[in-house]
Protein backbone atom coordinates (compact mmCIF):
# COMPACT_ATOMS: atom_id res chain seq x y z
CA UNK A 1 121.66 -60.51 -12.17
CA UNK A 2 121.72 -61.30 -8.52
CA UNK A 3 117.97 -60.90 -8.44
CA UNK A 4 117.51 -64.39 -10.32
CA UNK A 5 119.98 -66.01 -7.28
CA UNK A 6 117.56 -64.73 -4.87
CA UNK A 7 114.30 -65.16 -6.28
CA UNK A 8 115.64 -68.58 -7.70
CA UNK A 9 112.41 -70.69 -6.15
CA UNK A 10 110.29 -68.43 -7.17
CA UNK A 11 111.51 -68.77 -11.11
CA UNK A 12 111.71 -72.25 -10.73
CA UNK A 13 108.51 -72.64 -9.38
CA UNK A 14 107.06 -70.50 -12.13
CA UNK A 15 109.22 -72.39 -14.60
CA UNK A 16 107.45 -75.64 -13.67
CA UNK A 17 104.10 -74.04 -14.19
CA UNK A 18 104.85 -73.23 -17.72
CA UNK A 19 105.97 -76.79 -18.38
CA UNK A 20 103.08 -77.85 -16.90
CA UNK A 21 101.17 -76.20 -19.32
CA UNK A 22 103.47 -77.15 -22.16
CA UNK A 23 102.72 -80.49 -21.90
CA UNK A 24 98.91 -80.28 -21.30
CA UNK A 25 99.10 -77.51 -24.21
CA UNK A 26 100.88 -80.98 -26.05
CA UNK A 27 97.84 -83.12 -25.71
CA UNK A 28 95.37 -80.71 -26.12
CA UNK A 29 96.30 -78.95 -29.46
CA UNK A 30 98.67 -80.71 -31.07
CA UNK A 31 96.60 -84.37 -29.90
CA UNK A 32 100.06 -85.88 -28.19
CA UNK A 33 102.10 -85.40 -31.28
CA UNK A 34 105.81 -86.62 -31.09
CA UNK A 35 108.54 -85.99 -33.66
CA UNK A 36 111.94 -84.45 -33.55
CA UNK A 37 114.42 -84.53 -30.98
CA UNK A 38 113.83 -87.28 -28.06
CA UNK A 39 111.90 -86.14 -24.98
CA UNK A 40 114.59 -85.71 -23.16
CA UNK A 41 116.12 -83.01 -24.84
CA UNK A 42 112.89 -81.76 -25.81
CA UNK A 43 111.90 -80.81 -22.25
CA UNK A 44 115.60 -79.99 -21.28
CA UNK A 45 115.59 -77.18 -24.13
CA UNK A 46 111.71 -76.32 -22.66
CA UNK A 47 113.19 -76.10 -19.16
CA UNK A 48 115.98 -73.78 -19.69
CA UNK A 49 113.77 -71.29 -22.45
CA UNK A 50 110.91 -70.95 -19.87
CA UNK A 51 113.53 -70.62 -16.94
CA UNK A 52 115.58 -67.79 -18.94
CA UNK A 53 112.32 -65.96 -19.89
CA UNK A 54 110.95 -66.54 -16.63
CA UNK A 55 114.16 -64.89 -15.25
CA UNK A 56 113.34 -61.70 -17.56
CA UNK A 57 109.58 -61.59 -16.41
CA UNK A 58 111.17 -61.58 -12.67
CA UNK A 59 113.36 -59.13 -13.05
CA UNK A 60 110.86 -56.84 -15.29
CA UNK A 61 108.13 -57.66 -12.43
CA UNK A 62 110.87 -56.15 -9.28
CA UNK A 63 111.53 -53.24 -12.00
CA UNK A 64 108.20 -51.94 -12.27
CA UNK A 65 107.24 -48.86 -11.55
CA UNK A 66 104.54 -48.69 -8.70
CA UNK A 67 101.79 -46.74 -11.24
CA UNK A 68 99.10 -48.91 -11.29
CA UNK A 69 97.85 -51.88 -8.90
CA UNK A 70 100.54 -54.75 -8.36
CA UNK A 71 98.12 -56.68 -10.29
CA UNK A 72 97.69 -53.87 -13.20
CA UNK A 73 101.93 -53.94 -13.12
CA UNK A 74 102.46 -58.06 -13.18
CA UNK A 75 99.77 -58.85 -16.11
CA UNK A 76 100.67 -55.82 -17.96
CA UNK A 77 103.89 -56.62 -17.83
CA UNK A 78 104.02 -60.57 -18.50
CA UNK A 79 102.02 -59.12 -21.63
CA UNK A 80 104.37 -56.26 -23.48
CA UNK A 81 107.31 -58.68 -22.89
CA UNK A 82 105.03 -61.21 -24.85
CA UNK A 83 103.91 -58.60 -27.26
CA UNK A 84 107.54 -57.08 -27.66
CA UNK A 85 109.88 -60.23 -27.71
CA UNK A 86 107.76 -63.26 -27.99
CA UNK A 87 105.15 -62.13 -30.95
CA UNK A 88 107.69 -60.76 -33.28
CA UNK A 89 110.02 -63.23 -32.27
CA UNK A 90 107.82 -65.95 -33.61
CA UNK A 91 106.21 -64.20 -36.29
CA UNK A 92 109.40 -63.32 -38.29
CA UNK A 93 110.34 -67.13 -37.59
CA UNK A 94 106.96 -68.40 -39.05
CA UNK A 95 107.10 -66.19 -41.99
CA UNK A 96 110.85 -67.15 -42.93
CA UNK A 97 110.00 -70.94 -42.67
CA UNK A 98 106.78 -70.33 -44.58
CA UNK A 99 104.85 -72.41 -41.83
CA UNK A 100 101.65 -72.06 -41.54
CA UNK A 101 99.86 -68.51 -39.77
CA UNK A 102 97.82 -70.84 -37.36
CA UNK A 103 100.77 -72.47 -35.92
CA UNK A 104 102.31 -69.34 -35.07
CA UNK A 105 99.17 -68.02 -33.80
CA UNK A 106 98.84 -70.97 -31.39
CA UNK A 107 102.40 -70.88 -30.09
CA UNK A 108 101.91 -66.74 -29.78
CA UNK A 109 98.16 -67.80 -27.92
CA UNK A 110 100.62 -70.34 -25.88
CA UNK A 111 103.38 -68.48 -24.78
CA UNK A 112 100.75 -65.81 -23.70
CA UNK A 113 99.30 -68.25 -21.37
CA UNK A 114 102.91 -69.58 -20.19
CA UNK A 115 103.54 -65.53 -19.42
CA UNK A 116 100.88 -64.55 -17.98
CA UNK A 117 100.76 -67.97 -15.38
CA UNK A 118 104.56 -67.36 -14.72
CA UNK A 119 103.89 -63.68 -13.85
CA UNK A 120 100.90 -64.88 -11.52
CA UNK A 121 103.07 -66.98 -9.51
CA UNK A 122 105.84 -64.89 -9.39
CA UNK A 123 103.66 -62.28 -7.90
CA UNK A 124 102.17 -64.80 -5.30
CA UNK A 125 105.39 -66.40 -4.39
CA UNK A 126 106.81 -62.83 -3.72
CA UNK A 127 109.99 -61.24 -5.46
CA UNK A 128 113.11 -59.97 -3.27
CA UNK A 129 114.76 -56.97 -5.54
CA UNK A 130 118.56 -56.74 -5.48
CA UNK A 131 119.95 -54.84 -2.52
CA UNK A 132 120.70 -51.76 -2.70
């Protein structure tokens, strides 16, 4: 896990892009909405969930193979992490809380966004793989 030590401002940088669109995601679909936990630990839960899965993206991003373009290799693979973890994740969440199927199909539309962003900068920031 080195890699996330030395690609640290790259994930955080990243990281801040996805709360950025968190909280322009906030006004925009769910019309400034507040409830629930206070802000504070509302955006320290949002920090460390979009650091950890920008961590993952990182690391898949320095992992993959060089098959297609580097641009082919960072979207495609911001997206089957999203399709893999993030859809089912939230899916199987929705359905057990018997919440509605548009909510989870805007958070699923969201964290696709938040993904594919991350994986962008990433990619233009630059990744440093492990050493050898």
């Amino acid at each position: 896990m080195i890699y996330i030590v030395l690609n640290g401002g790259a994930i955080l940088a990243a990281t801040m892009v996805g709360l950025l669109l968190g909280m322009i995601w906030q006004v925009l679909v769910d019309r400034g909405r507040t409830g629930g936990p206070g802000v504070a630990g509302t955006l320290l839960l949002a920090f460390v969930a979009e650091a950890w899965l920008c961590a993952i993206l990182a690391g898949a991003l320095i992992l993959a193979p060089p098959k297609g373009s580097v641009w082919t290799m960072t979207i495609g693979s911001a997206f089957v992490i999203w399709l893999g973890f993030v859809v089912p994740s939230l899916a199987a969440s929705y359905r057990m809380r018997s919440l509605p199927v548009r909510s989870a199909l805007v958070d699923c539309v969201y964290w696709l966004v938040v993904m594919l962003a991350q994986a962008v900068v990433l990619r233009l920031i630059g990744l440093v793989p492990p050493p050898v």
